[in-house]
Protein backbone atom coordinates (compact mmCIF):
# COMPACT_ATOMS: atom_id res chain seq x y z
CA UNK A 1 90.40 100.93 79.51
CA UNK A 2 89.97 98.86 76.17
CA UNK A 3 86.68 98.81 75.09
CA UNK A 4 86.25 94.83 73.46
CA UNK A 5 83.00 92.66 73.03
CA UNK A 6 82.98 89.04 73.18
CA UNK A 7 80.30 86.50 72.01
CA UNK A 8 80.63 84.68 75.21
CA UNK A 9 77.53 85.51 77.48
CA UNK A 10 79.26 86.26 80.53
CA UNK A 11 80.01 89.35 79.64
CA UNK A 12 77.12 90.61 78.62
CA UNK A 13 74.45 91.42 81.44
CA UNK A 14 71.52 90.39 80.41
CA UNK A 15 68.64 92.18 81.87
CA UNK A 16 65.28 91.05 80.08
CA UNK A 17 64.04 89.21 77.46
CA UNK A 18 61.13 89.78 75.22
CA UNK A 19 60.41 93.57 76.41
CA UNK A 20 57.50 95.43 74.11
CA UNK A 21 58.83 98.65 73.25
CA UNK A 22 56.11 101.74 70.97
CA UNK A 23 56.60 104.86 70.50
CA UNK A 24 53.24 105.29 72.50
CA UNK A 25 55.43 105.18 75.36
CA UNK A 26 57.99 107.83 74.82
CA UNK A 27 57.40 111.20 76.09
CA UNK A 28 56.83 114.44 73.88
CA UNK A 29 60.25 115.32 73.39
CA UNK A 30 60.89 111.90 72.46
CA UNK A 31 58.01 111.85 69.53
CA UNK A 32 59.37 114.69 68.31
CA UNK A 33 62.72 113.83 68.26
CA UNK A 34 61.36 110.09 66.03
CA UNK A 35 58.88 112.57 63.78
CA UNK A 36 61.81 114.19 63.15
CA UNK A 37 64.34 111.08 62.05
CA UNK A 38 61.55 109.60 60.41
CA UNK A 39 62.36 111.99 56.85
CA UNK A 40 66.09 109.86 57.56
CA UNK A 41 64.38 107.25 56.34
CA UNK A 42 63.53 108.53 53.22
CA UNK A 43 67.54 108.79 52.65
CA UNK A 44 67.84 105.35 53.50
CA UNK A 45 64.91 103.55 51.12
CA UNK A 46 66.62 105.62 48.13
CA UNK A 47 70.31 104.49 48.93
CA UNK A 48 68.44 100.76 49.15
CA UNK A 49 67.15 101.23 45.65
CA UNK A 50 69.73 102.47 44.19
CA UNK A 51 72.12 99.79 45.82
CA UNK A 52 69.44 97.15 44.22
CA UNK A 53 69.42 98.65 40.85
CA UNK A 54 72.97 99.71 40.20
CA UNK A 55 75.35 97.55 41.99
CA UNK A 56 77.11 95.68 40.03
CA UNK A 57 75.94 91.82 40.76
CA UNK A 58 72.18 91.23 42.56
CA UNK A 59 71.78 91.99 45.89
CA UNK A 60 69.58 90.20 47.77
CA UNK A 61 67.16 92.89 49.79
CA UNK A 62 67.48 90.80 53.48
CA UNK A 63 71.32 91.09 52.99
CA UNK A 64 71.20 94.87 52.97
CA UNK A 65 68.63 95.47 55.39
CA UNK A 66 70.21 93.09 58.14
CA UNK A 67 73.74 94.66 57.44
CA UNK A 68 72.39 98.48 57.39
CA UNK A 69 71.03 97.18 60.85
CA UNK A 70 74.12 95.61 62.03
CA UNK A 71 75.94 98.98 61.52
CA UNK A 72 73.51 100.74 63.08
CA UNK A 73 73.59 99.00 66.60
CA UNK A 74 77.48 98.99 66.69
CA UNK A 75 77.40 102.35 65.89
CA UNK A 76 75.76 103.10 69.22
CA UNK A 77 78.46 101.47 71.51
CA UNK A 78 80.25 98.22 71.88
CA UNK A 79 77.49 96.41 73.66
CA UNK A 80 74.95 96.83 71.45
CA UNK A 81 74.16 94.22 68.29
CA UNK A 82 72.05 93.34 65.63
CA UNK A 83 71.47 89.69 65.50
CA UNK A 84 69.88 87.43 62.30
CA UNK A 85 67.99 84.95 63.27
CA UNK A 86 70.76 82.48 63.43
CA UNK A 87 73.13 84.32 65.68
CA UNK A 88 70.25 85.35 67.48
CA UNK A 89 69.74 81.26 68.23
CA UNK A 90 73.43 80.37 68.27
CA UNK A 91 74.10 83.71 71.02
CA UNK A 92 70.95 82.92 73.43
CA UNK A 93 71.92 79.09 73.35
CA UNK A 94 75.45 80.23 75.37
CA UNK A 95 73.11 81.21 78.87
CA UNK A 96 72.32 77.06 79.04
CA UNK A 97 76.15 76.58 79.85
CA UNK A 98 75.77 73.88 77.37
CA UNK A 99 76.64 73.99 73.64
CA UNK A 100 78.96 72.42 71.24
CA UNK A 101 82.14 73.52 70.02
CA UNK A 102 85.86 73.81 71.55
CA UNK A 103 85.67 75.40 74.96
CA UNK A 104 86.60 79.36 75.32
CA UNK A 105 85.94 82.53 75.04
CA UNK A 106 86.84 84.49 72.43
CA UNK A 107 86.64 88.92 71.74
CA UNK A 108 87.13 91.38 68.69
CA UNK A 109 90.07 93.52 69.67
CA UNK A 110 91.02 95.95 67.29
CA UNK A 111 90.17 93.86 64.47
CA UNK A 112 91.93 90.83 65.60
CA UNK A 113 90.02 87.77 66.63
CA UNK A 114 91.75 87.17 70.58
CA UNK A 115 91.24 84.27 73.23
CA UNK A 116 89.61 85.85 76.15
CA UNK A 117 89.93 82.41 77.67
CA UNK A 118 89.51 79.41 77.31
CA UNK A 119 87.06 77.12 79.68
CA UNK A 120 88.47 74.61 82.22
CA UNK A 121 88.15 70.38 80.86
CA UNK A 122 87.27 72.00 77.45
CA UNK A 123 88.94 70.71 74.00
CA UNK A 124 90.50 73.88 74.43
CA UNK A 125 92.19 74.33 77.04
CA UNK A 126 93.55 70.65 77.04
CA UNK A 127 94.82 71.36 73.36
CA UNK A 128 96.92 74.29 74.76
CA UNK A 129 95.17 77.31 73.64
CA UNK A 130 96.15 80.32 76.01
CA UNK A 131 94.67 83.60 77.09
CA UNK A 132 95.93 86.44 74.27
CA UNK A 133 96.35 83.92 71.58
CA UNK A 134 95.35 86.06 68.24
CA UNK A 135 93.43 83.33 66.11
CA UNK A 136 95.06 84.12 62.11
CA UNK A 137 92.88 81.79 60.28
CA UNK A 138 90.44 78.86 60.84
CA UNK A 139 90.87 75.81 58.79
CA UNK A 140 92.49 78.07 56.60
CA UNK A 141 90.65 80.91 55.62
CA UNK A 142 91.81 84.15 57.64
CA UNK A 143 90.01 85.61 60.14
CA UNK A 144 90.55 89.29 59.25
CA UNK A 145 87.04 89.90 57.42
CA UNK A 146 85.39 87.78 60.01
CA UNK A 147 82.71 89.30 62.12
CA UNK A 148 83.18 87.61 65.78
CA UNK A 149 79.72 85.40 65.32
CA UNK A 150 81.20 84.84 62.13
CA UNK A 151 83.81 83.55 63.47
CA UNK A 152 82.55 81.37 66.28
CA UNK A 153 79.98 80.06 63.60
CA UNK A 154 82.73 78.64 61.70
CA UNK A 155 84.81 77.05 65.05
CA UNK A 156 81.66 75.33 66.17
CA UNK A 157 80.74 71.96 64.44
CA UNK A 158 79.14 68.29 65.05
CA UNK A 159 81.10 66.88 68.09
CA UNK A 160 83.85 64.93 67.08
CA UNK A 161 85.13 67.25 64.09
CA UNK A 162 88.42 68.34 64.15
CA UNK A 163 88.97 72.45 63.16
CA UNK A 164 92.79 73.53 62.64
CA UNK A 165 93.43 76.63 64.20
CA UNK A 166 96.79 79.15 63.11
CA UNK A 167 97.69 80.91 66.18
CA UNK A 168 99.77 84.23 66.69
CA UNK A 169 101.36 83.57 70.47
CA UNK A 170 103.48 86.54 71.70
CA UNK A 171 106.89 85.34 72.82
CA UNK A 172 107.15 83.01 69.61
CA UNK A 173 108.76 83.28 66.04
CA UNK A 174 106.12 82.02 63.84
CA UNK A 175 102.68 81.59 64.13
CA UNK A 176 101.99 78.28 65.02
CA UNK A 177 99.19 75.23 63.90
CA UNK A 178 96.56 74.01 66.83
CA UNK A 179 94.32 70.89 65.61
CA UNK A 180 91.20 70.67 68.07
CA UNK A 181 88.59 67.90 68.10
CA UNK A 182 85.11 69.54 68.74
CA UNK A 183 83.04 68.16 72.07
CA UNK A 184 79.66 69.28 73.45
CA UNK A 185 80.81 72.37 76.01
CA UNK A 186 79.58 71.56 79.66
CA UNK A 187 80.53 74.22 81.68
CA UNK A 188 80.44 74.43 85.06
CA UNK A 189 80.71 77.92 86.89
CA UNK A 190 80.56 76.56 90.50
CA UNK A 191 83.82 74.79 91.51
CA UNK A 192 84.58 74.36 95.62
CA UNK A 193 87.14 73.24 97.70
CA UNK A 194 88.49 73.07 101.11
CA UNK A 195 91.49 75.37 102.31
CA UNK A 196 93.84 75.38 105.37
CA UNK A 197 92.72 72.10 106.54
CA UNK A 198 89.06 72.45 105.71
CA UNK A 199 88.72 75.61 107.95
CA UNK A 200 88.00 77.68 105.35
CA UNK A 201 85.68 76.75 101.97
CA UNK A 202 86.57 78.49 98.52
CA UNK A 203 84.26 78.74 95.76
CA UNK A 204 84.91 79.52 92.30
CA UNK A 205 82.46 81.07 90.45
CA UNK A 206 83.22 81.01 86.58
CA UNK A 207 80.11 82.37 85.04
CA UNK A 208 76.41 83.72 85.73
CA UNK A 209 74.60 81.42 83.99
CA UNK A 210 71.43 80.25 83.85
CA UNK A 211 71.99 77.58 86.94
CA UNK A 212 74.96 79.43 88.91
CA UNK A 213 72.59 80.52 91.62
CA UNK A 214 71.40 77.52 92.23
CA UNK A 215 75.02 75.61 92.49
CA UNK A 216 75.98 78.31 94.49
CA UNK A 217 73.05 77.54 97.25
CA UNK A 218 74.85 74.04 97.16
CA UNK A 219 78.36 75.26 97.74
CA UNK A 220 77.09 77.68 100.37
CA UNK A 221 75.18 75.17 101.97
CA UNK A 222 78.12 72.27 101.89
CA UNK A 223 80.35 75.36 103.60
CA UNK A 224 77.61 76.53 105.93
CA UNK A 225 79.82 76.01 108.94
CA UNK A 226 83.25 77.10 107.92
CA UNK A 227 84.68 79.80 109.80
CA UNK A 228 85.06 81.55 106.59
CA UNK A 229 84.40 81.37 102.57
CA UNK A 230 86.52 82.78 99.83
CA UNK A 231 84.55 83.43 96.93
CA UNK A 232 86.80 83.82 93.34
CA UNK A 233 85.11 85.87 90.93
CA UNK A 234 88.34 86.59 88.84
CA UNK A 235 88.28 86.30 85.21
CA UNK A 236 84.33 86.28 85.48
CA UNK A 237 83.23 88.05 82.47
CA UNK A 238 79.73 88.21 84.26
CA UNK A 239 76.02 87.22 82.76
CA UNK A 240 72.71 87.06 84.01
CA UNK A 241 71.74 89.96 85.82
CA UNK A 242 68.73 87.97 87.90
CA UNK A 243 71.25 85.20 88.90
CA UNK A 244 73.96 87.92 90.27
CA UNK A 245 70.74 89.16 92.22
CA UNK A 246 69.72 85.62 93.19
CA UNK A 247 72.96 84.64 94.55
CA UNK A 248 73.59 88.30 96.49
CA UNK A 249 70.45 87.61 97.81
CA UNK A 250 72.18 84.18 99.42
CA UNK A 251 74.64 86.10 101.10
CA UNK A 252 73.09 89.51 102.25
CA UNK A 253 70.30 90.35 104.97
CA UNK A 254 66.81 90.82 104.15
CA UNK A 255 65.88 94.26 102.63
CA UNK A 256 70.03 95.03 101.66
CA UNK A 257 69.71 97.02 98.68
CA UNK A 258 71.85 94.77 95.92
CA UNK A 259 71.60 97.27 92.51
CA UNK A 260 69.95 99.28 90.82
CA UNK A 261 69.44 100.41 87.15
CA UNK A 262 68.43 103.79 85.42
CA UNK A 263 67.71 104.24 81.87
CA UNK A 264 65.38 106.76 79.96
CA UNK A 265 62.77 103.84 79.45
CA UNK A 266 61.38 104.29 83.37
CA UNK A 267 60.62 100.81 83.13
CA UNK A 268 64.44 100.04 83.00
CA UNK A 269 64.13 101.96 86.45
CA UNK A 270 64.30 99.02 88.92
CA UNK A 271 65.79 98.30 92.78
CA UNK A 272 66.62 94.99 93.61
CA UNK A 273 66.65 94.17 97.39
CA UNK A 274 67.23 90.82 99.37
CA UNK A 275 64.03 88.87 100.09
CA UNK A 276 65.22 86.45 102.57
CA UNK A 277 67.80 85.63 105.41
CA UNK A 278 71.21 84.34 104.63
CA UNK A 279 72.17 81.23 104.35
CA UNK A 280 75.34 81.49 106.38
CA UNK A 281 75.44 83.76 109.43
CA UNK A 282 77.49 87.16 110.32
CA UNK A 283 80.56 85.28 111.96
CA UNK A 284 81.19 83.91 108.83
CA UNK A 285 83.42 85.77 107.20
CA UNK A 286 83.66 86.81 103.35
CA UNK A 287 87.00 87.28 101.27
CA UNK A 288 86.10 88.22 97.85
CA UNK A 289 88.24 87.73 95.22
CA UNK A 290 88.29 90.42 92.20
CA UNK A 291 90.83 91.25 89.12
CA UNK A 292 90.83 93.14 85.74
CA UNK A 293 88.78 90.14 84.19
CA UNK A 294 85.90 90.79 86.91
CA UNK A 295 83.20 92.21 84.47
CA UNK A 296 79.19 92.93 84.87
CA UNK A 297 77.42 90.33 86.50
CA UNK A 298 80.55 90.27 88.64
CA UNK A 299 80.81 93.63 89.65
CA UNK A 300 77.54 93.41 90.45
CA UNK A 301 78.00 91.16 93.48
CA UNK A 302 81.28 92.64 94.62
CA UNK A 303 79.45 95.90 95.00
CA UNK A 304 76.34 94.78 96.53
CA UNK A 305 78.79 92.90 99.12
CA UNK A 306 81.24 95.69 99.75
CA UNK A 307 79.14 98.46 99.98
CA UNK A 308 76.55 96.56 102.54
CA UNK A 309 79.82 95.82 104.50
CA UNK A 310 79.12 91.76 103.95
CA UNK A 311 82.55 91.28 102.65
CA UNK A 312 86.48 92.16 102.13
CA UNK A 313 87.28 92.79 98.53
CA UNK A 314 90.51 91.39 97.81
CA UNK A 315 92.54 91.99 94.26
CA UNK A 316 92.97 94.23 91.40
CA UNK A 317 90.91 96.91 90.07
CA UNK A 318 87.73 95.44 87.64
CA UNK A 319 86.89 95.58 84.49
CA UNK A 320 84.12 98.43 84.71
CA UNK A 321 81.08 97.62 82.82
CA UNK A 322 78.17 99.62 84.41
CA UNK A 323 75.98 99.37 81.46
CA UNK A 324 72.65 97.13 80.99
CA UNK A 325 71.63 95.24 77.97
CA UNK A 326 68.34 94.11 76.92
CA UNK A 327 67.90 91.28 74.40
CA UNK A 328 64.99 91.76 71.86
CA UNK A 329 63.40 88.99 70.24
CA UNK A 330 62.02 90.74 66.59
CA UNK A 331 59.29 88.84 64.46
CA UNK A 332 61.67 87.31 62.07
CA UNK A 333 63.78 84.98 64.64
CA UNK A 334 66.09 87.71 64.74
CA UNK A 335 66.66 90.32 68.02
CA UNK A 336 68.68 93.30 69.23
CA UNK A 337 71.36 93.43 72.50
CA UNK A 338 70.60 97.03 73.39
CA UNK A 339 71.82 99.32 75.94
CA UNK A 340 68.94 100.47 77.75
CA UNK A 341 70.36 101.11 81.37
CA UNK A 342 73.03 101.91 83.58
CA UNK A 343 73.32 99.87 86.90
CA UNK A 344 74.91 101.75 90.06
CA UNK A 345 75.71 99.63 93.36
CA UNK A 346 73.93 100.23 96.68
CA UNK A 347 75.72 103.51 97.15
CA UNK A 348 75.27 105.10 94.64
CA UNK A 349 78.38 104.54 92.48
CA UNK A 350 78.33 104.44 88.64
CA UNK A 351 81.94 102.06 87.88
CA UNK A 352 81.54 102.40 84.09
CA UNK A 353 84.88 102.65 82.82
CA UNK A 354 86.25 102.80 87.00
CA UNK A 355 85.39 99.13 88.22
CA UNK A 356 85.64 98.35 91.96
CA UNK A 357 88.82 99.32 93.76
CA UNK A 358 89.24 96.44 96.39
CA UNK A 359 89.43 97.11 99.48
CA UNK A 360 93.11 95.46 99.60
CA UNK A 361 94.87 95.55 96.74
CA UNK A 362 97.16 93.12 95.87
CA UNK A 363 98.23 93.78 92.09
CA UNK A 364 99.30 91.32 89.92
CA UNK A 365 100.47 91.48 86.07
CA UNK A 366 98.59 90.24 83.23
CA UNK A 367 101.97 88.49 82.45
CA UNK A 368 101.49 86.71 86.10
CA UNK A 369 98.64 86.27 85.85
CA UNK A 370 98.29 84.41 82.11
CA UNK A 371 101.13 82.22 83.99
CA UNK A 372 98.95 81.69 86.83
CA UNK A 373 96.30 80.11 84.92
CA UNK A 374 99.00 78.06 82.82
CA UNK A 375 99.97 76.67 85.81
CA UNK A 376 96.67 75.66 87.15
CA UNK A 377 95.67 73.76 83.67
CA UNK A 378 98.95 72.15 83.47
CA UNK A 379 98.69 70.81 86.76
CA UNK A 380 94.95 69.17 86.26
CA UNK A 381 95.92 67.85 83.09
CA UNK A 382 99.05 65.87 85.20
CA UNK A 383 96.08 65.00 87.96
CA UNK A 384 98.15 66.87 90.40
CA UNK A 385 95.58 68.86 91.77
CA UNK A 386 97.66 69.81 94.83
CA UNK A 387 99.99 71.32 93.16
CA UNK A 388 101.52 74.66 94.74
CA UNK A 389 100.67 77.00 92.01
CA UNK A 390 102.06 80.97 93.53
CA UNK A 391 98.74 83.05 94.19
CA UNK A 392 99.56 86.12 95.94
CA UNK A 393 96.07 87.11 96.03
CA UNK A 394 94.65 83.51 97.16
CA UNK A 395 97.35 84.22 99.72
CA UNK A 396 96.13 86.93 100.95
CA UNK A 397 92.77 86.17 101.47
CA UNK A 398 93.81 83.15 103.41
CA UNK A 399 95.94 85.41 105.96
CA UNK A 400 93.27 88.09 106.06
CA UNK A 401 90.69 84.98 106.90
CA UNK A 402 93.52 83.94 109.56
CA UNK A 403 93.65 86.99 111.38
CA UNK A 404 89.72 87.53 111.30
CA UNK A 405 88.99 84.60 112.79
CA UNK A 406 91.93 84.03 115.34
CA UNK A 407 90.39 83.31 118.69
């Protein structure tokens, strides 16, 4: 499975802010290991003076220090980051679900600045911009040498700004020219509607962000007496870890086991159970919807779900991120996204790399499903919201919700 980062929140999970971490806490081993290291950095103050007196223009000292850093966290794996204090302010702001700029979400794959996706009513996806679109140059200047916060630096701007955009699109000639007008981002990661005649409700959860959970008590509540719910967590790149918890907690019974995490820091050592009843009963039933996108925060759920038998896990294989992130506010304004856990579902499973096999599978193409999503846009754009679009999964949950509930 590719390995690919994206600035986006969602698919990071989050698990604390503003831990204290000393070496007073590490065991023996451990303060050996650091006593040892520590003559490392002997090596690295005399490469930092010799950089400051030889190179051949002035260096300023920060500059060195925050890019040594920089290498040092991506060096460990592709989840963990170095952040100055701006990106440190400009990647924390993206948990609000509110910040300016054009609407998607955007990865480093193998050196090659990619569309993830981009966000429903956005500037972005109403300008066209598509899932796998490889983003040449902004305004311009080539993205090549671009770090990915680089990068979405640049793209975000004072709300009604325009950015030109030179987009590689497989299945075309010639790279082609995008002019977007920038808007403040509102995104909302609850969306609901009714199905087969309102017997069934479908919610479609987009991101965990800082108020998912509680739009999803909403949309729980609103479908409280449907026979069943369909809940869409495809193309989720996931988020807050307490949010994931807060909303399993919604659907499971009290004391369910939802996750837990292990990490060498025994405080990272946590299990998360449901504190309260359900808000919808045990004849309801649960389809869940999964797929490659599925990541984190989303995996999270699914598991906790399948595993306490609350739910039928519908889709394609996810993405497979089992690993926990802590974000580290440092002195200076600037902070640290470091792997300091792995999370396992109730059972026991570890689905790093693996993801959640559903329990039916109903496979469908990345091909298929880019088209999918064109299809859906296209059709809100033209206000024709009932609009057939072909679903085979969505199809499948609704006949495995038809012959669950037949009387």
């Amino acid at each position: 499975m590719k390995k690919i980062f994206t600035l986006v929140i969602g698919i990071f999970l989050i698990f604390v802010a503003g831990v204290s971490f000393g070496i007073g806490l590490l065991s023996k081993e451990d303060k050996k290991t650091v006593e040892e290291d520590l003559k490392y950095l002997k090596l690295y103050t005399e490469v930092f003076s010799i950089v400051k007196e030889h190179y051949v223009e002035p260096v300023d000292g920060k500059k060195l220090v925050y890019g040594s850093l920089k290498g040092m966290l991506q060096s460990l794996d592709p989840y963990s980051m170095f952040f100055t204090p701006e990106e440190f302010k400009e990647f924390t702001v993206e948990s609000k679900g509110e910040f300016g700029g054009l609407g998607m979400e955007v990865t480093m794959e193998n050196g090659k600045l990619m569309v993830v996706a981009p966000i429903e009513d956005t500037p972005a996806w109403r300008a066209g911009i598509k899932a796998g679109d490889i983003i040449l140059e902004i305004n311009g200047e080539p993205t090549d040498n671009l770090s990915l916060i680089e990068a979405v630096k640049k793209m975000r701007g004072k709300p009604g700004t325009k950015i030109t955009l030179t987009i590689w699109r497989k299945g075309l000639n010639k790279p082609i020219k995008i002019t977007i007008t920038r808007a403040i981002i509102k995104v909302k990661s609850v969306k609901t509607k009714e199905l087969e005649n309102g017997k069934y409700g479908y919610i479609r959860l987009t991101q965990f962000q800082e108020n998912s959970d509680v739009e999803m008590r909403k949309a729980l509540y609103k479908f409280k007496d449907k026979k069943g719910i369909i809940l869409d967590l495809r193309n989720n790149p996931g988020g807050l870890l307490t949010v994931a918890v807060n909303i399993a907690d919604m659907l499971l019974d009290k004391g369910d086991l939802i996750v837990y995490t292990q990490g060498r820091d025994i405080r990272m050592n946590e299990k998360f159970y449901s504190r309260r009843d359900p808000i919808i009963n045990k004849n309801q039933k649960i389809i869940v919807l999964v797929n490659f996108g599925s990541a984190s925060a989303s995996e999270i759920l699914t598991g906790a779900l399948q595993d306490n038998h609350r739910a039928i896990v519908v889709g394609d294989q996810t993405y497979g991120k089992a690993s926990v992130q802590t974000l580290i506010p440092l002195e200076d304004g600037s902070g640290l996204k470091l792997t300091t856990a792995h999370y396992y579902t109730p059972s026991g499973r570890l689905i790093a790399k693996k993801g959640i096999i559903p329990d039916v599978v109903v496979h469908i193409s990345k091909e298929d499903e880019m088209e999918r999503l064109k299809q859906e846009r296209d059709a809100k754009i033209k206000g024709e919201d009932k609009v057939k679009v072909k679903d085979p999964q969505l199809d499948e949950a609704i006949n495995l919700l038809n012959y669950l509930t037949a009387s």
